[in-house]
Protein backbone atom coordinates (compact mmCIF):
# COMPACT_ATOMS: atom_id res chain seq x y z
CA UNK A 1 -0.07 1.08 5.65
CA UNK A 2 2.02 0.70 2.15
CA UNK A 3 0.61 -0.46 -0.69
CA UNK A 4 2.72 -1.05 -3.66
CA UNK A 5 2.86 -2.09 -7.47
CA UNK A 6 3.99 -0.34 -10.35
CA UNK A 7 6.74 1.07 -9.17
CA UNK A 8 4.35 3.10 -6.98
CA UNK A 9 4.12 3.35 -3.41
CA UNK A 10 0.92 4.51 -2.02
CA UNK A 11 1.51 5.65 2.05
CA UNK A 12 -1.32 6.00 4.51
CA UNK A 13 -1.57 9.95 5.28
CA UNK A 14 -0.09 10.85 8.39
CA UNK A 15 0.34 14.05 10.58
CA UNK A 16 3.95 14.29 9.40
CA UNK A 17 2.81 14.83 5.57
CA UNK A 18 0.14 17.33 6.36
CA UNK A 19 2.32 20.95 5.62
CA UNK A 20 3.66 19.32 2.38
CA UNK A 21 -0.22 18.38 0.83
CA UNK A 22 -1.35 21.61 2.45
CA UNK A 23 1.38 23.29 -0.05
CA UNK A 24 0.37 21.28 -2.77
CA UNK A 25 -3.17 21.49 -2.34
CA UNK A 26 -3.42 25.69 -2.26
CA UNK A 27 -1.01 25.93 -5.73
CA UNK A 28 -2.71 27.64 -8.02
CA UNK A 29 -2.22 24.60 -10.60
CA UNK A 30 -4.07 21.80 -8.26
CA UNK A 31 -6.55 24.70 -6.43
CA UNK A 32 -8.19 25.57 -10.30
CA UNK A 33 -9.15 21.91 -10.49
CA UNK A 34 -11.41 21.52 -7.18
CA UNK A 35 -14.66 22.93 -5.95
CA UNK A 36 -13.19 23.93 -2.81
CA UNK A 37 -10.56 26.80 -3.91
CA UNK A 38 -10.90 28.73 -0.35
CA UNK A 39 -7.04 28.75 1.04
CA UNK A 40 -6.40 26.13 3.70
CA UNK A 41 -4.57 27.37 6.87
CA UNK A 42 -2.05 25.31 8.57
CA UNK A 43 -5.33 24.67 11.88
CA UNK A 44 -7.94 24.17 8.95
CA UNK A 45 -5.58 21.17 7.38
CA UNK A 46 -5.40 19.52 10.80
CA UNK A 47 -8.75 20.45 11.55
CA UNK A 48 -9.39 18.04 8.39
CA UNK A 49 -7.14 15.20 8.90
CA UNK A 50 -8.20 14.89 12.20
CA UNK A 51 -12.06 14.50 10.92
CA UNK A 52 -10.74 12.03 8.26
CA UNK A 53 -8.33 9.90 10.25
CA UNK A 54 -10.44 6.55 10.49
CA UNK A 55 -11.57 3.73 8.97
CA UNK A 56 -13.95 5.37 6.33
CA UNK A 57 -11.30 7.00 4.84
CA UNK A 58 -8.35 6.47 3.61
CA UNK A 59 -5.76 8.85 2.05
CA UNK A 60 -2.31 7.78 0.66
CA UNK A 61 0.38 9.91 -0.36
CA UNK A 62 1.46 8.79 -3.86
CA UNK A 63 5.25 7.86 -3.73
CA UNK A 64 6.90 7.86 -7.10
CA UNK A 65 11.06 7.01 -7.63
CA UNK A 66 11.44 8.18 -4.18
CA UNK A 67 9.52 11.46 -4.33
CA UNK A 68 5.92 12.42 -3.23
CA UNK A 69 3.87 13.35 -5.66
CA UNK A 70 0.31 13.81 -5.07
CA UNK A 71 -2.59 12.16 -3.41
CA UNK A 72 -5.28 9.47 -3.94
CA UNK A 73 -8.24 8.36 -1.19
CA UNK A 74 -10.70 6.05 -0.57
CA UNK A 75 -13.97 7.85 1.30
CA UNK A 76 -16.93 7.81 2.76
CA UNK A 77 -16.71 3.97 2.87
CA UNK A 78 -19.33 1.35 3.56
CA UNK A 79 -17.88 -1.88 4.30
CA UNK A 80 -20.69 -4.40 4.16
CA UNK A 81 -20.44 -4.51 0.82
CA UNK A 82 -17.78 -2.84 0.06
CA UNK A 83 -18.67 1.11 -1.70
CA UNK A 84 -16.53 4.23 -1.57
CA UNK A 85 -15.70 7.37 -3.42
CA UNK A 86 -12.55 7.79 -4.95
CA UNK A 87 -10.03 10.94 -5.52
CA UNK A 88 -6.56 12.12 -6.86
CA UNK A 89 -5.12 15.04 -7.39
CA UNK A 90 -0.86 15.19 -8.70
CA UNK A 91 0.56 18.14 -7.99
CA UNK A 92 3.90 17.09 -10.25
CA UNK A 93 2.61 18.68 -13.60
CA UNK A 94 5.56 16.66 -14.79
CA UNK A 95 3.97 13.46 -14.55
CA UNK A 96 0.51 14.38 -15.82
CA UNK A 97 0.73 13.16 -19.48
CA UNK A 98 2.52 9.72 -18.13
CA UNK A 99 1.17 6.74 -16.57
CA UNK A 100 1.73 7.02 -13.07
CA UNK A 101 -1.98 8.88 -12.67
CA UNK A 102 -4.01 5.58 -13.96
CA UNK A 103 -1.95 3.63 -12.47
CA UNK A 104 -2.08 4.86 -8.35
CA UNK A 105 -5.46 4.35 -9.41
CA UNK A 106 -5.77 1.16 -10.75
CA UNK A 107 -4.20 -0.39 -7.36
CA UNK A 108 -6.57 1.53 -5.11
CA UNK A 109 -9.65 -0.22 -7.62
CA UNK A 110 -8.05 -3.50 -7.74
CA UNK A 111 -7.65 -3.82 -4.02
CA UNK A 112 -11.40 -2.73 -4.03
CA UNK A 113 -12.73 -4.89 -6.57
CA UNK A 114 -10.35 -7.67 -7.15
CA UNK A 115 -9.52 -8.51 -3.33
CA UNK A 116 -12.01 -7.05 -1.43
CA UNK A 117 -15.26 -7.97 -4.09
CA UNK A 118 -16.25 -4.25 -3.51
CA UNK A 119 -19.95 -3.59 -5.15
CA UNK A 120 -18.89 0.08 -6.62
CA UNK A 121 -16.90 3.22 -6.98
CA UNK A 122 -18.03 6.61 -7.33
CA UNK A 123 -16.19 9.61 -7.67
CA UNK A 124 -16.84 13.71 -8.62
CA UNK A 125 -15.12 15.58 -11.74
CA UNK A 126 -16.02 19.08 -12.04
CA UNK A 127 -17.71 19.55 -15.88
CA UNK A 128 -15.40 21.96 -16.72
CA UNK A 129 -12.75 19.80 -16.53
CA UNK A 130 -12.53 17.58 -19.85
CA UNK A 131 -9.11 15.93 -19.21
CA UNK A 132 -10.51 14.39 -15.88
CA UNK A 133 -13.57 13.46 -17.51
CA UNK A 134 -11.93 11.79 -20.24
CA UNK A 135 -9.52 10.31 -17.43
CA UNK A 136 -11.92 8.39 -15.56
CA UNK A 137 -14.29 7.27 -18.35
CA UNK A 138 -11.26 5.28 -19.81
CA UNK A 139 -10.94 3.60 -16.20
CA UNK A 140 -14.61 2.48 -16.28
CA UNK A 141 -16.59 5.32 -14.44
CA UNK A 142 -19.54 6.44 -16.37
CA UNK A 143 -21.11 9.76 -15.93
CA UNK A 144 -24.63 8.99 -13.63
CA UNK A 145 -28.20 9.91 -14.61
CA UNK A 146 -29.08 13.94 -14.01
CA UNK A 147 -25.84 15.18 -13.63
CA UNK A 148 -25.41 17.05 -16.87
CA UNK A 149 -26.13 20.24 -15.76
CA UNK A 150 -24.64 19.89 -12.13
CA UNK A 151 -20.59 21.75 -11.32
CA UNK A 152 -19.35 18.51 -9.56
CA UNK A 153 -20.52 15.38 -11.44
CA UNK A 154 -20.68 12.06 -10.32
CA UNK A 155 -19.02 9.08 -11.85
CA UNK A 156 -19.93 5.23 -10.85
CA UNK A 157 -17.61 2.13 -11.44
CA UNK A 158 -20.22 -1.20 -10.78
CA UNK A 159 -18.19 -4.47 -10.03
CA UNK A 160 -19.48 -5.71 -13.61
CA UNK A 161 -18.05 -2.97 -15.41
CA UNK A 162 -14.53 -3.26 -13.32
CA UNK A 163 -14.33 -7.00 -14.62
CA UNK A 164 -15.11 -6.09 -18.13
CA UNK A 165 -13.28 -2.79 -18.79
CA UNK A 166 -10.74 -1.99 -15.91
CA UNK A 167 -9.25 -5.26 -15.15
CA UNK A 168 -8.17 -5.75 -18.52
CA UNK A 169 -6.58 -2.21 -18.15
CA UNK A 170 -4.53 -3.92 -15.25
CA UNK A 171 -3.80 -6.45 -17.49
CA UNK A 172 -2.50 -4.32 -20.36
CA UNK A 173 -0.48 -2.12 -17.54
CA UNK A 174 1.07 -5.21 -15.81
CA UNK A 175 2.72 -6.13 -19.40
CA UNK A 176 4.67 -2.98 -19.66
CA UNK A 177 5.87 -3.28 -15.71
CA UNK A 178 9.03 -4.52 -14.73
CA UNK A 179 8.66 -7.90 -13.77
CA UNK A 180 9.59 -7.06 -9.52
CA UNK A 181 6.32 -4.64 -9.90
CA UNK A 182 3.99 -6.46 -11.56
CA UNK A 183 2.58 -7.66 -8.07
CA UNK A 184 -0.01 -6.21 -5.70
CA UNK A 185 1.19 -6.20 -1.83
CA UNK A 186 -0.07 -4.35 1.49
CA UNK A 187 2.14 -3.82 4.53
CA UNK A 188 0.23 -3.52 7.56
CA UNK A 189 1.98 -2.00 10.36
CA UNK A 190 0.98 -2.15 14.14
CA UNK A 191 -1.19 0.81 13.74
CA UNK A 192 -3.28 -0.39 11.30
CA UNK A 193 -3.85 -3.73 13.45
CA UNK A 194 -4.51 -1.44 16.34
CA UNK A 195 -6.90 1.07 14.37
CA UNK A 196 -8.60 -2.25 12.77
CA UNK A 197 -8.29 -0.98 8.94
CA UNK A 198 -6.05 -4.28 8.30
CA UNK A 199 -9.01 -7.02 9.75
CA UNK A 200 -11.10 -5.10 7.96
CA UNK A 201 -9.26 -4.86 4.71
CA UNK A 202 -8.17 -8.59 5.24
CA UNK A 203 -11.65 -9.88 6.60
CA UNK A 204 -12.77 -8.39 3.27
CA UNK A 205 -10.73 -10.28 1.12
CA UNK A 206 -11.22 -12.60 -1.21
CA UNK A 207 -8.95 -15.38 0.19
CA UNK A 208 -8.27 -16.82 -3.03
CA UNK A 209 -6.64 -13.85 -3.94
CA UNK A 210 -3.90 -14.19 -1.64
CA UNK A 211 -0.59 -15.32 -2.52
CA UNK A 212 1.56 -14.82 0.51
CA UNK A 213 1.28 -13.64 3.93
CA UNK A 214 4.68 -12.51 5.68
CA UNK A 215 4.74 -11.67 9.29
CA UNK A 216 7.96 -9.23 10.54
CA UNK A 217 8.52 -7.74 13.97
CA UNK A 218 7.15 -4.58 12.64
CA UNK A 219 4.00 -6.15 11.02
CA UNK A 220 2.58 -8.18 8.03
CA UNK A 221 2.63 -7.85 4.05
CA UNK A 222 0.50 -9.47 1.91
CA UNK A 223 1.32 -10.16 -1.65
CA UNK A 224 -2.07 -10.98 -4.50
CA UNK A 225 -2.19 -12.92 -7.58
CA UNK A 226 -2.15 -11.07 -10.45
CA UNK A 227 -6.32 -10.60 -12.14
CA UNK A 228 -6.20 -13.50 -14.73
C-alpha cells in the first residue's frame, strides 16, 4: 500500500525496511524522545513487526524526494467505527523545523476522518517533550482529563474537532502544494486485497469522497476529492 499527497509518499512497512527503522529507531536523537529507550536487536525488531503485521496496524515508511525519512502508524485500530492511535517519529533532524512532519500526518487523519468518517484519534507525547506537545495541539489533539501528572500523555482528536480545526489545516496546506500534489490517492497492491486492509479501508469509505478508481495489472489506486 502507497499513499500519496504532498509530495509525500507514505509505504506500508515491510520486512525489507526493518534494519533501516531499527537504525533509526536506537539513534540517540529519536531513542531520547520515546518511553521505550531499551536497544532493539536485529530478532527483537522482527519479533515486533511480526506481532504488528495485520490489519490493526498499520505502519508506513515516510518517503520524502526519494529518501526515507521516518515513520508514521495507525494502531490498535477498531474498525466499526473507525478509532486508532496515531505515531511519528523523523529521524532526518533536517526536516524537523519544515512541513513535511504535519503534513505525513495530515494524510494519515484525512484518510481517517475525511474518507473513512473515523469517530477519533488518540495518540501519546511524553510531558517532557514540549515541541511534540505543541505539535499535535496545533493538529487538533487536546491533552485528555487526568493526564497531567502521567510520563506518556494521551492526546484525543474527536471527528468534530477534525472538521473544525484540522481540515482547514488541509486546506491551508493544499494552497502552498504544487498543483500534481494537492490530491489524496491509495494504491492497493495484491497483498493488501489478499490481507483484506483495502475492503476494509474501501468498505469504510465515504463513497462520495471518491474521485477515481483505476484498476492496473498490479492493482488499484484511488484518487479523493479534495475537503471543501
Amino acid at each position: 500500500m502507497k499513499i500519496s499527497k504532498y509530495g509525500i509518499t507514505l509505504s506500508r512497512l515491510e520486512e525489507k525496511d526493518l534494519e533501516l527503522l531499527r537504525e533509526k529507531r536506537n539513534a540517540v536523537h529519536i531513542q531520547r524522545y520515546m518511553e521505550y529507550r531499551d536497544y532493539i536487536t536485529p530478532e527483537k525488531q522482527v519479533e515486533w513487526f511480526h506481532r504488528v503485521n495485520n490489519n490493526k496496524n498499520l505502519y508506513f515508511i515516510i518517503n520524502y524526494d526519494g529518501k526515507a525519512r521516518g515513520l508514521i502508524n495507525s494502531k490498535n485500530i477498531e474498525w466499526n467505527p473507525l478509532r486508532s492511535e496515531a505515531g511519528l517519529f523523523i529521524w532526518d533532524q533536517n526536516l524537523w523545523n519544515t512541513q513535511i512532519p504535519a503534513f505525513s500526518t495530515l494524510i494519515l487523519l484525512e484518510i481517517a476522518f475525511f474518507v473513512d468518517k473515523a469517530e477519533y484519534s488518540l495518540c501519546q507525547v511524553l510531558s517532557d517533550n514540549p515541541k511534540a506537545q505543541k505539535f499535535n495541539k496545533q493538529l487538533g489533539y487536546e491533552l485528555l482529563p487526568d493526564q497531567e501528572n502521567i510520563y506518556n500523555q494521551y492526546y484525543k482528536l474527536t471527528r468534530d474537532r477534525f472538521f473544525r480545526k484540522t481540515a482547514k489545516i488541509i486546506k491551508a496546506a493544499e494552497t502552498v502544494s504544487e498543483e500534481k500534489d494537492k490530491t489524496l490517492s491509495i494504491f492497493f497492491s495484491q497483498p493488501d486485497f489478499n490481507s483484506g486492509i483495502a475492503e476494509l479501508l474501501i468498505n469504510n469509505a465515504n463513497k462520495e469522497t471518491i474521485a477515481e478508481r483505476l484498476k492496473s495489472s498490479n492493482g488499484e489506486t484511488i484518487t479523493f476529492k479534495n475537503i471543501s
